[in-house]
PDB file of N, CA and C in Angstrom:
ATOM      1  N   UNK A   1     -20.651 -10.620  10.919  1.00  0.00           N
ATOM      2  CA  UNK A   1     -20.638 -11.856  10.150  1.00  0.00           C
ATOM      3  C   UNK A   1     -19.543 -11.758   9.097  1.00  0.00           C
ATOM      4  N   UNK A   2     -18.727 -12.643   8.584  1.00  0.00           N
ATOM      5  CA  UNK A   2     -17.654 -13.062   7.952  1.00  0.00           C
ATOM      6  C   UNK A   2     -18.486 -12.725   6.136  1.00  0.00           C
ATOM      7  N   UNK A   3     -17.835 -12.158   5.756  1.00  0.00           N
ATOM      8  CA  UNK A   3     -18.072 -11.718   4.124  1.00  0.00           C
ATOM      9  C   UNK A   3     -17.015 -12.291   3.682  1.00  0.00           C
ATOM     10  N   UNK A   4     -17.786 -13.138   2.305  1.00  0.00           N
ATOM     11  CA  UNK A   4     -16.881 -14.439   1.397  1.00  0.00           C
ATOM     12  C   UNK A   4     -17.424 -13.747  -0.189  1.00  0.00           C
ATOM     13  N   UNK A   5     -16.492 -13.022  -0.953  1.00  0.00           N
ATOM     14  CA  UNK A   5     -17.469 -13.395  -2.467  1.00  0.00           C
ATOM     15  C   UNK A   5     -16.101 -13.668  -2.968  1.00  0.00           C
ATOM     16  N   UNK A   6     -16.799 -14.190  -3.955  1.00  0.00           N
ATOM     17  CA  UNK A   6     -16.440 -14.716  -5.227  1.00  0.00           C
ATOM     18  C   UNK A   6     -16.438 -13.860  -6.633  1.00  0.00           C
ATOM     19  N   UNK A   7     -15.144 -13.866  -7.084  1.00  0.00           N
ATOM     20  CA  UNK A   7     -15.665 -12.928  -8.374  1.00  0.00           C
ATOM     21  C   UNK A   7     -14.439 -13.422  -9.368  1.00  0.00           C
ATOM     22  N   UNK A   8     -15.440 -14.389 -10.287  1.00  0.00           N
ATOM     23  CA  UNK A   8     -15.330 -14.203 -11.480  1.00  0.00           C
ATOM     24  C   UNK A   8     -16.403 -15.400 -12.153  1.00  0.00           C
ATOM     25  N   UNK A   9     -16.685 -15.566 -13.764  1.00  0.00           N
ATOM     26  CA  UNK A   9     -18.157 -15.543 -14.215  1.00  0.00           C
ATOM     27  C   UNK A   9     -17.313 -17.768 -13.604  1.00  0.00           C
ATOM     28  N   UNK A  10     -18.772 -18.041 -13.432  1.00  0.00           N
ATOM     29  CA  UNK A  10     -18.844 -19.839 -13.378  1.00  0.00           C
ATOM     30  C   UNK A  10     -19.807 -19.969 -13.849  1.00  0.00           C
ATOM     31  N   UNK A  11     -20.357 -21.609 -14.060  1.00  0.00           N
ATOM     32  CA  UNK A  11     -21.111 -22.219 -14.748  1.00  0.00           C
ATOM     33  C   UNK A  11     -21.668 -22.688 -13.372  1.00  0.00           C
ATOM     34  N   UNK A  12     -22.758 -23.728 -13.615  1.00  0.00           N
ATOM     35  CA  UNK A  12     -23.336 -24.069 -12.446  1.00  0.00           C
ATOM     36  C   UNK A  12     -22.555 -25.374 -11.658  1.00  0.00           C
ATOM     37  N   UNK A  13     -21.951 -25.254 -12.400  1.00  0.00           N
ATOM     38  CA  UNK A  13     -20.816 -26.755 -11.312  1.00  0.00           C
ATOM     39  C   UNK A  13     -19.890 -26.450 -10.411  1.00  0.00           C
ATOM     40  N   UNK A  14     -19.209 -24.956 -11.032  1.00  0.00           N
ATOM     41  CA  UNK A  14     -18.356 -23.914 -10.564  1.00  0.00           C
ATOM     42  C   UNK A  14     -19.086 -23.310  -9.439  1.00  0.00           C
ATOM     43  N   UNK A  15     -20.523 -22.985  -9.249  1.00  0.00           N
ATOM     44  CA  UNK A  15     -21.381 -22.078  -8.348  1.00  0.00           C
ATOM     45  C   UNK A  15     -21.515 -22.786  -7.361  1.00  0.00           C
ATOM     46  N   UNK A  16     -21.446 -24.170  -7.469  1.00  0.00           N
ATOM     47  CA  UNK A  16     -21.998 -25.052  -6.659  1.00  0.00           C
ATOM     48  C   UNK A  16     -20.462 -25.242  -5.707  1.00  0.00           C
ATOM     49  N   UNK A  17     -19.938 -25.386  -6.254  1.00  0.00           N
ATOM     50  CA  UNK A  17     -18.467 -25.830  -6.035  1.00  0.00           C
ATOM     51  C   UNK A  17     -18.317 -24.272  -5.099  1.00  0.00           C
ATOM     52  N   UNK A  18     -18.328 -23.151  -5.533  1.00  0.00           N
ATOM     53  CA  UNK A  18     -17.929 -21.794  -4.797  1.00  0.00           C
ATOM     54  C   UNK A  18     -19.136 -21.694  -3.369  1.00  0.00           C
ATOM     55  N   UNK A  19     -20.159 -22.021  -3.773  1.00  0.00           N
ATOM     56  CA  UNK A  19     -21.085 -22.098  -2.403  1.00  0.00           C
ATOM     57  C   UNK A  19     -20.720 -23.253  -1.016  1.00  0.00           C
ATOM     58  N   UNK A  20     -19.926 -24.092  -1.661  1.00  0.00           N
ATOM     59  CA  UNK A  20     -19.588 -25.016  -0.850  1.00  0.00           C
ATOM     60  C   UNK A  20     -18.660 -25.158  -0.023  1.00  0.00           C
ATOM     61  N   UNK A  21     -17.394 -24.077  -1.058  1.00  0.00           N
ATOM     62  CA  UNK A  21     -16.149 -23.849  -0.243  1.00  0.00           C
ATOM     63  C   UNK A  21     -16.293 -22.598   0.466  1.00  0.00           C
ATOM     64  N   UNK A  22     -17.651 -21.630  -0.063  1.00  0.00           N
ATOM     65  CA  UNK A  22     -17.357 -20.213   0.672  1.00  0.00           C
ATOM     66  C   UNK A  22     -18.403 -21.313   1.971  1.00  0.00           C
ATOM     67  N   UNK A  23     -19.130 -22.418   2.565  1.00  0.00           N
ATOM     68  CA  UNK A  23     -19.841 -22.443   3.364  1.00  0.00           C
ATOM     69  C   UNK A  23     -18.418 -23.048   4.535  1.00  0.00           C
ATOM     70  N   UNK A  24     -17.433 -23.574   3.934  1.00  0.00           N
ATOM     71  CA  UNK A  24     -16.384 -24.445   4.846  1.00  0.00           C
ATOM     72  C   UNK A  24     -15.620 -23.761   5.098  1.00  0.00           C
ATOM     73  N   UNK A  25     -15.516 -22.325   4.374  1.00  0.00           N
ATOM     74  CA  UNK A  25     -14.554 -21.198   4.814  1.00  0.00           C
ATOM     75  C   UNK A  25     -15.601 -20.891   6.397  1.00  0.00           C
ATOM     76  N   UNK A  26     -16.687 -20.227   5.841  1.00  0.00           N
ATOM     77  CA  UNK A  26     -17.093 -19.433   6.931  1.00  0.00           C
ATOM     78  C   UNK A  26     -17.504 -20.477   8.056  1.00  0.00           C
ATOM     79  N   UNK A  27     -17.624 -21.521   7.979  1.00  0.00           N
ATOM     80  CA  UNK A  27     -17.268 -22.540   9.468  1.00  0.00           C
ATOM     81  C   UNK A  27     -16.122 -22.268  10.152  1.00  0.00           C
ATOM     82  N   UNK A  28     -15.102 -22.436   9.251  1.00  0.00           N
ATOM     83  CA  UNK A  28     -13.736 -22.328   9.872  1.00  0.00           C
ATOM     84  C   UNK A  28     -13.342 -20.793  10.804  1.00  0.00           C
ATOM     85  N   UNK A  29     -14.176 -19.631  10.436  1.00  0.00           N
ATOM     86  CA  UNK A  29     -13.664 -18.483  10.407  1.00  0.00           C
ATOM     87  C   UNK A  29     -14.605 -17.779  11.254  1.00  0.00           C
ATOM     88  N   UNK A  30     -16.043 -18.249  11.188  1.00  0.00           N
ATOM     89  CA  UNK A  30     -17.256 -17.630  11.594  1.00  0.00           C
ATOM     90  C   UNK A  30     -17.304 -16.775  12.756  1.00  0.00           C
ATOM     91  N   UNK A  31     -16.337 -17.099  13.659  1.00  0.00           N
ATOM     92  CA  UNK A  31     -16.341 -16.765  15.205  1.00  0.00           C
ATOM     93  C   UNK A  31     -15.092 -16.102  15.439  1.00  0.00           C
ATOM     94  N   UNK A  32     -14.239 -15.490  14.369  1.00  0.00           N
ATOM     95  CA  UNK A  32     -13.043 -15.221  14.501  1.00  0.00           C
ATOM     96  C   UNK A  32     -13.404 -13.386  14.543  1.00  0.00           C
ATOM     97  N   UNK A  33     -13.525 -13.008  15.589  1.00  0.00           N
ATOM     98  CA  UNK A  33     -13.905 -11.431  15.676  1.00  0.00           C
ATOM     99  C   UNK A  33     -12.525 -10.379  16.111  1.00  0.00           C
ATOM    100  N   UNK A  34     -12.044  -9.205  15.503  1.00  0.00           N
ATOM    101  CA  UNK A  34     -11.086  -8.648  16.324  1.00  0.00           C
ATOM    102  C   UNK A  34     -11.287  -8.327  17.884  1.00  0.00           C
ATOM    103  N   UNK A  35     -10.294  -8.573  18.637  1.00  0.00           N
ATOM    104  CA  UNK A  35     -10.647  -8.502  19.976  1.00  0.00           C
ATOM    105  C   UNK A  35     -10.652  -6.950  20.400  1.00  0.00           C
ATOM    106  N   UNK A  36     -10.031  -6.195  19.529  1.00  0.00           N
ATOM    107  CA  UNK A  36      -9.951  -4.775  20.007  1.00  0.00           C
ATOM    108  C   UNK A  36     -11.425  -3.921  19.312  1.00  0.00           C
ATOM    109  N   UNK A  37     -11.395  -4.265  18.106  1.00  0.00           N
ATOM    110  CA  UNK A  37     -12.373  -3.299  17.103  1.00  0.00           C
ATOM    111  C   UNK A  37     -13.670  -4.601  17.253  1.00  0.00           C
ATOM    112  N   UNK A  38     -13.827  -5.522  17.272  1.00  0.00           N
ATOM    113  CA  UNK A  38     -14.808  -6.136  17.287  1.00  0.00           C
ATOM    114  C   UNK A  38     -15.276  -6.751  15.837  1.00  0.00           C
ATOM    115  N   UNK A  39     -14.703  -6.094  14.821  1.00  0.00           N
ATOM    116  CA  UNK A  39     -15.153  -6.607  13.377  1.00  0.00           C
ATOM    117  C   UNK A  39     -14.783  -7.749  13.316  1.00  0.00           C
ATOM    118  N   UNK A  40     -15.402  -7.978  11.443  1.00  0.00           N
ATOM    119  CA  UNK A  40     -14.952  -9.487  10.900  1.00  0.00           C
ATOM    120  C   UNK A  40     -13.899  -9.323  10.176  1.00  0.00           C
ATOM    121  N   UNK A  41     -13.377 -10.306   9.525  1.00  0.00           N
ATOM    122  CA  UNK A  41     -12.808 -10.358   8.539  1.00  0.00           C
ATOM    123  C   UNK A  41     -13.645 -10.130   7.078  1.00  0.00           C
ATOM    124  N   UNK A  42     -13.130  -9.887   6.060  1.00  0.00           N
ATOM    125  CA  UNK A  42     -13.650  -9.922   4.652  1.00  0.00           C
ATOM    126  C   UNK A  42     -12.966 -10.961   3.747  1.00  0.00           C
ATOM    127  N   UNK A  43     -13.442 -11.973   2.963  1.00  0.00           N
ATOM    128  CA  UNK A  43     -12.028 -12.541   2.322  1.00  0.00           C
ATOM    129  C   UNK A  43     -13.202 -12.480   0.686  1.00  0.00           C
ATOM    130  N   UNK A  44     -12.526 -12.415  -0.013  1.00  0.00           N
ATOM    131  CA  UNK A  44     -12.568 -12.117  -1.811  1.00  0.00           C
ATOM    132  C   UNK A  44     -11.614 -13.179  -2.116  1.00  0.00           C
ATOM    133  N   UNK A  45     -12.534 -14.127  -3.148  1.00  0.00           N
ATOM    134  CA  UNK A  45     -11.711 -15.148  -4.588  1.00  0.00           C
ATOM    135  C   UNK A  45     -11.515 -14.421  -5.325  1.00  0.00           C
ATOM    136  N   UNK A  46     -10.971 -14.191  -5.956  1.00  0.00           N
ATOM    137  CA  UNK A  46     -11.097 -14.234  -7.516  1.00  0.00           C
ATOM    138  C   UNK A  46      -9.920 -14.835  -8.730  1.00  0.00           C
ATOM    139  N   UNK A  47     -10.300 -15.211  -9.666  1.00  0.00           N
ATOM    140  CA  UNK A  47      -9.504 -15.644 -10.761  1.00  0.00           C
ATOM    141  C   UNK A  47      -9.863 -15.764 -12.165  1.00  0.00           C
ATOM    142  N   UNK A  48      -9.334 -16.187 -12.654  1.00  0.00           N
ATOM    143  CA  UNK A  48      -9.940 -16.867 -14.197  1.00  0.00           C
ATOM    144  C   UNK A  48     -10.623 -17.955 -14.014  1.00  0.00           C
ATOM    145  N   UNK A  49     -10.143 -18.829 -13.191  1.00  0.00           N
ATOM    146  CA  UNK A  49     -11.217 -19.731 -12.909  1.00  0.00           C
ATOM    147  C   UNK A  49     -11.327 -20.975 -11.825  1.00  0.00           C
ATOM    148  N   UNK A  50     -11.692 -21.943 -11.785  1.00  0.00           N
ATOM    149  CA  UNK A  50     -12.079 -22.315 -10.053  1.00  0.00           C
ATOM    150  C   UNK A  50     -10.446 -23.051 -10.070  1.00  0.00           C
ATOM    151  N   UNK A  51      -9.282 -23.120 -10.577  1.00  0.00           N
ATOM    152  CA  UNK A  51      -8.265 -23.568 -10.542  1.00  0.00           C
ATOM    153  C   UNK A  51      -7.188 -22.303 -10.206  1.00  0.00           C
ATOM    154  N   UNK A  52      -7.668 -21.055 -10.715  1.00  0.00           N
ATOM    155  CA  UNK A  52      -6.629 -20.202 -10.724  1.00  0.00           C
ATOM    156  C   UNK A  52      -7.410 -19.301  -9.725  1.00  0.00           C
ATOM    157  N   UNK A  53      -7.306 -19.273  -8.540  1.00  0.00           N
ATOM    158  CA  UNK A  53      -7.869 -18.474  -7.748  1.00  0.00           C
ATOM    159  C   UNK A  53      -6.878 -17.934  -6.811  1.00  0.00           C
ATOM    160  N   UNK A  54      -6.972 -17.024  -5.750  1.00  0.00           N
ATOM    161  CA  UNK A  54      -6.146 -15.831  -5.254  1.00  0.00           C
ATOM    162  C   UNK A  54      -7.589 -15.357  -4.194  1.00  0.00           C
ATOM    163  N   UNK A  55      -6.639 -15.246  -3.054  1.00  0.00           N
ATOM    164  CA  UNK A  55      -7.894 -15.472  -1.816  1.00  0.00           C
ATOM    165  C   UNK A  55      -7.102 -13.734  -0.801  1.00  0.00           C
ATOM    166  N   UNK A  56      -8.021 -13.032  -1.187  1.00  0.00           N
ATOM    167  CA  UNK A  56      -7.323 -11.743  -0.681  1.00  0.00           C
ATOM    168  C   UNK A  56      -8.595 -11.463   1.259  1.00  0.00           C
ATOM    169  N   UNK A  57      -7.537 -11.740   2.111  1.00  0.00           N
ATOM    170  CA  UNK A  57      -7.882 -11.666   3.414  1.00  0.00           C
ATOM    171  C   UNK A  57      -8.215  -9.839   3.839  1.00  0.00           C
ATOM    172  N   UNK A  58      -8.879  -9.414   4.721  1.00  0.00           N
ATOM    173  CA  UNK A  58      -8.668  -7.927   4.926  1.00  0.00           C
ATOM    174  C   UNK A  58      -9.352  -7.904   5.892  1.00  0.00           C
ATOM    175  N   UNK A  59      -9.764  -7.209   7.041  1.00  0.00           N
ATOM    176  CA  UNK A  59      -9.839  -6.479   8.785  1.00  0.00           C
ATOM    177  C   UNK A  59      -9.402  -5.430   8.476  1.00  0.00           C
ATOM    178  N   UNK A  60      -9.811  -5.139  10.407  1.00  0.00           N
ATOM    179  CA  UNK A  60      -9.774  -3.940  10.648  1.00  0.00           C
ATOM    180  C   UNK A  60      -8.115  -3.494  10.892  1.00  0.00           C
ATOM    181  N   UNK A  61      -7.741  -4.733  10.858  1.00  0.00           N
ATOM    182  CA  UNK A  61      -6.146  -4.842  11.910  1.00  0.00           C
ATOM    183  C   UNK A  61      -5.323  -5.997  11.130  1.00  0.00           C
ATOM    184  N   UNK A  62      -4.052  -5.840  11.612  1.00  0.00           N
ATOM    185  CA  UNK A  62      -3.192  -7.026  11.145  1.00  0.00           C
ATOM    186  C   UNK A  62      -3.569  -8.402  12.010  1.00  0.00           C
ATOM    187  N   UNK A  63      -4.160  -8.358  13.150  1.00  0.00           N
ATOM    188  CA  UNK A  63      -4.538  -9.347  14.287  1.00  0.00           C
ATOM    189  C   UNK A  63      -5.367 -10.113  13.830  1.00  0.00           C
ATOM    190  N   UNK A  64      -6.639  -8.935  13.432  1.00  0.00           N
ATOM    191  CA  UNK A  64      -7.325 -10.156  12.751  1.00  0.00           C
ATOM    192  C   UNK A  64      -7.270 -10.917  11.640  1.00  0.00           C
ATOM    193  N   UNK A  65      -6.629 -10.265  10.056  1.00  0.00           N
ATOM    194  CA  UNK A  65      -6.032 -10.961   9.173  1.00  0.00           C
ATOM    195  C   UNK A  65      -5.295 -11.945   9.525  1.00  0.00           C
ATOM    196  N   UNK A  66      -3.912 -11.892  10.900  1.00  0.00           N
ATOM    197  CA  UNK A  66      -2.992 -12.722  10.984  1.00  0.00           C
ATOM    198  C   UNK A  66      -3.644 -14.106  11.720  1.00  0.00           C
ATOM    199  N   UNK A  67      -5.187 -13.576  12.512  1.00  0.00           N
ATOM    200  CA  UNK A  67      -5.884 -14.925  12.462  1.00  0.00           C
ATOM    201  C   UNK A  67      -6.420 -15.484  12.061  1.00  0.00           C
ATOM    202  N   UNK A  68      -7.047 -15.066  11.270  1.00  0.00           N
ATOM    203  CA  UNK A  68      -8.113 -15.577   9.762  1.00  0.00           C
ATOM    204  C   UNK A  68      -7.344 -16.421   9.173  1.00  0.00           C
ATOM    205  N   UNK A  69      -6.149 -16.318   8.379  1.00  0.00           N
ATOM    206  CA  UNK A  69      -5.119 -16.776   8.336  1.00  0.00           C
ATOM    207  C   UNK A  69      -4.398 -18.055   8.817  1.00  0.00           C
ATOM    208  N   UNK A  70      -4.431 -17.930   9.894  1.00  0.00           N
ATOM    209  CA  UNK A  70      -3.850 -19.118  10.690  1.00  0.00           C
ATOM    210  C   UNK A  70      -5.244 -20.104  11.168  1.00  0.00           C
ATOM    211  N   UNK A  71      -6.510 -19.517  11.196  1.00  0.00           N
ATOM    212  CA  UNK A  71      -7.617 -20.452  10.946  1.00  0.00           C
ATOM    213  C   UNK A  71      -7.801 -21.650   9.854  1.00  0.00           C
ATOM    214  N   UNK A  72      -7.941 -20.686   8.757  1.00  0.00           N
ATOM    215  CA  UNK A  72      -7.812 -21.278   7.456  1.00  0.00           C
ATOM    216  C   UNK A  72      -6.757 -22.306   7.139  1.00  0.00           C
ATOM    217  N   UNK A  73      -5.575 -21.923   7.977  1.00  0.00           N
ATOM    218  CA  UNK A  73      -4.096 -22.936   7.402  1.00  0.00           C
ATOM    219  C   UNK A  73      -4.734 -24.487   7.354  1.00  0.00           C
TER     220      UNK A  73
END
């Protein structure tokens, strides 16, 4: 299964807002498995805040990052 967190502090408008986009990420991504190793992807927010965010992708492989990636576009 696709691992989404979020890290840094929100309020409850911000939580709501991060549950919503981590639920439309992992639609987009959910089924995206490496074909060799079989894993998921991992993807991590974080920022100062729901404007300044930075979305760090990571696998087992460049294959699967480079599709996670091109999912998301």
């Amino acid at each position: 299964m696709i691992k989404i967190d979020f890290k840094f502090n929100a309020n409850d408008i911000e939580k709501a807002v991060m549950q919503a986009a981590s639920e439309e990420i992992a639609s987009l991504v959910k089924n995206v498995r490496c074909p060799e190793h079989g894993e998921y992807a991992r993807i991590v927010a974080s920022g100062r805040s729901m404007n300044d965010i930075d979305f760090e992708i990571s696998g087992c492989c460049d294959k699967l990052v480079d599709e996670v990636k091109r999912k998301l576009r």
